[in-house]
Protein backbone atom coordinates (compact mmCIF):
# COMPACT_ATOMS: atom_id res chain seq x y z
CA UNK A 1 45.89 -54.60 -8.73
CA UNK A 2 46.84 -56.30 -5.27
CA UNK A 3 49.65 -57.73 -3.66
CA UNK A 4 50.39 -59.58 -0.57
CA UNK A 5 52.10 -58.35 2.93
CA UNK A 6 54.72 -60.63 4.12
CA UNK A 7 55.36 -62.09 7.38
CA UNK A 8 57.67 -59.14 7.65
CA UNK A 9 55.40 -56.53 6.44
CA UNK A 10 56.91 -56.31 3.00
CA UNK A 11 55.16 -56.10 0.01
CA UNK A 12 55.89 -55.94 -3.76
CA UNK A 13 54.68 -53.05 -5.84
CA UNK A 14 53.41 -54.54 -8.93
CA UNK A 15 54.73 -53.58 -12.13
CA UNK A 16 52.20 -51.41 -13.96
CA UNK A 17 52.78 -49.14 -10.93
CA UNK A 18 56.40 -49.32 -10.50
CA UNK A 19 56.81 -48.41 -14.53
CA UNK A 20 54.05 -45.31 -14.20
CA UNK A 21 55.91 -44.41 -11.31
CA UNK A 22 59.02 -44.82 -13.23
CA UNK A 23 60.72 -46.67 -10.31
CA UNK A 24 64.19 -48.76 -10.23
CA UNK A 25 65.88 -50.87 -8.13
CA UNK A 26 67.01 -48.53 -4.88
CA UNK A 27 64.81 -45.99 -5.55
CA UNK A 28 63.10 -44.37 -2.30
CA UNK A 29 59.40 -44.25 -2.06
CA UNK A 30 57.13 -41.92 0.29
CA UNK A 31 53.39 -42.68 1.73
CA UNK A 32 50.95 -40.07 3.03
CA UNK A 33 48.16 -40.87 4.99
CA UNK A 34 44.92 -38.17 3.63
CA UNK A 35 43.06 -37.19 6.04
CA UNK A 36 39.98 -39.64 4.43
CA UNK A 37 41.99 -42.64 5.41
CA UNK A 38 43.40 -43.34 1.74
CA UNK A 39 47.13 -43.70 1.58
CA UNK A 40 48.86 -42.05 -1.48
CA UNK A 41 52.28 -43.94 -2.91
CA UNK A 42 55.16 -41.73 -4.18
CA UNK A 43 58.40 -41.76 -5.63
CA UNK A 44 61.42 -39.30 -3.37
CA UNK A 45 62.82 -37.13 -5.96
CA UNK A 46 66.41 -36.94 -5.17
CA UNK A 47 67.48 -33.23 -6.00
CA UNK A 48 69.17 -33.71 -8.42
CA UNK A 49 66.80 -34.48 -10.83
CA UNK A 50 65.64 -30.81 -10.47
CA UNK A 51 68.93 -29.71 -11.69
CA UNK A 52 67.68 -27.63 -14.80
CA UNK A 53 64.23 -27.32 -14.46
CA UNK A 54 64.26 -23.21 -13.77
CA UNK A 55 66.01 -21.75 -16.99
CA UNK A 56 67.58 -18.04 -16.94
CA UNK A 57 67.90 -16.77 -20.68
CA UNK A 58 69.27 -13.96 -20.01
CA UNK A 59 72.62 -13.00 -19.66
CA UNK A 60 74.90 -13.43 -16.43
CA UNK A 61 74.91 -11.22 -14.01
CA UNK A 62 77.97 -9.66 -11.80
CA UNK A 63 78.64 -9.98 -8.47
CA UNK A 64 78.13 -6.08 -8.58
CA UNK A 65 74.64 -5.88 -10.12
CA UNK A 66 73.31 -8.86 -7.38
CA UNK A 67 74.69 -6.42 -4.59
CA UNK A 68 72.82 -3.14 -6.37
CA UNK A 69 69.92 -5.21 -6.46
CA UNK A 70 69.65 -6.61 -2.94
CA UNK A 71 70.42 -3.28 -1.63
CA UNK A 72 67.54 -1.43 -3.97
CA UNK A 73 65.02 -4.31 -2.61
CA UNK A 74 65.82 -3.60 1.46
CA UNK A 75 65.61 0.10 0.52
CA UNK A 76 62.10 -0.46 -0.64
CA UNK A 77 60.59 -1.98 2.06
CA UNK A 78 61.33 -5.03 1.54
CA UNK A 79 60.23 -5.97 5.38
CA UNK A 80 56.37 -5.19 6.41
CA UNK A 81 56.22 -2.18 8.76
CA UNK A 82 56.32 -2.61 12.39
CA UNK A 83 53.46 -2.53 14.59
CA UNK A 84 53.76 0.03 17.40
């Protein structure tokens, strides 16, 4: 697939890529340059679409226990040991 670069640099992303990209009018895209001179396209995830993807099944936890637990971790060395 090709396209063609406008007097103003602009281009249009043809459709087969915009649908396997899933993209939509406004939608934000990124480019990276690799380090072999190829240019990788990509669609900015806003973050909210990664509301939900880390489940807890267990049950909720208090204030309490999250302060126990924090405190246990910094008592166990949580921090490397200095050099002297």
């Amino acid at each position: 697939m090709e396209s063609t670069i406008t007097a103003k640099g602009q281009t249009t992303i043809p459709k087969p890529i915009r649908q396997h990209l899933e993209l939509k009018t406004g939608d934000r895209i990124k480019y990276f340059i690799r380090p072999d001179g190829s240019v990788v396209l990509l669609p900015k995830v806003p973050i909210t679409a990664l509301r939900g993807f880390l489940r807890w099944e267990g049950r909720p936890v208090t204030l309490e226990e999250m302060d126990k637990a924090i405190a246990a971790g910094a008592g166990e060395g949580a921090l490397p040991p200095r050099r002297e």
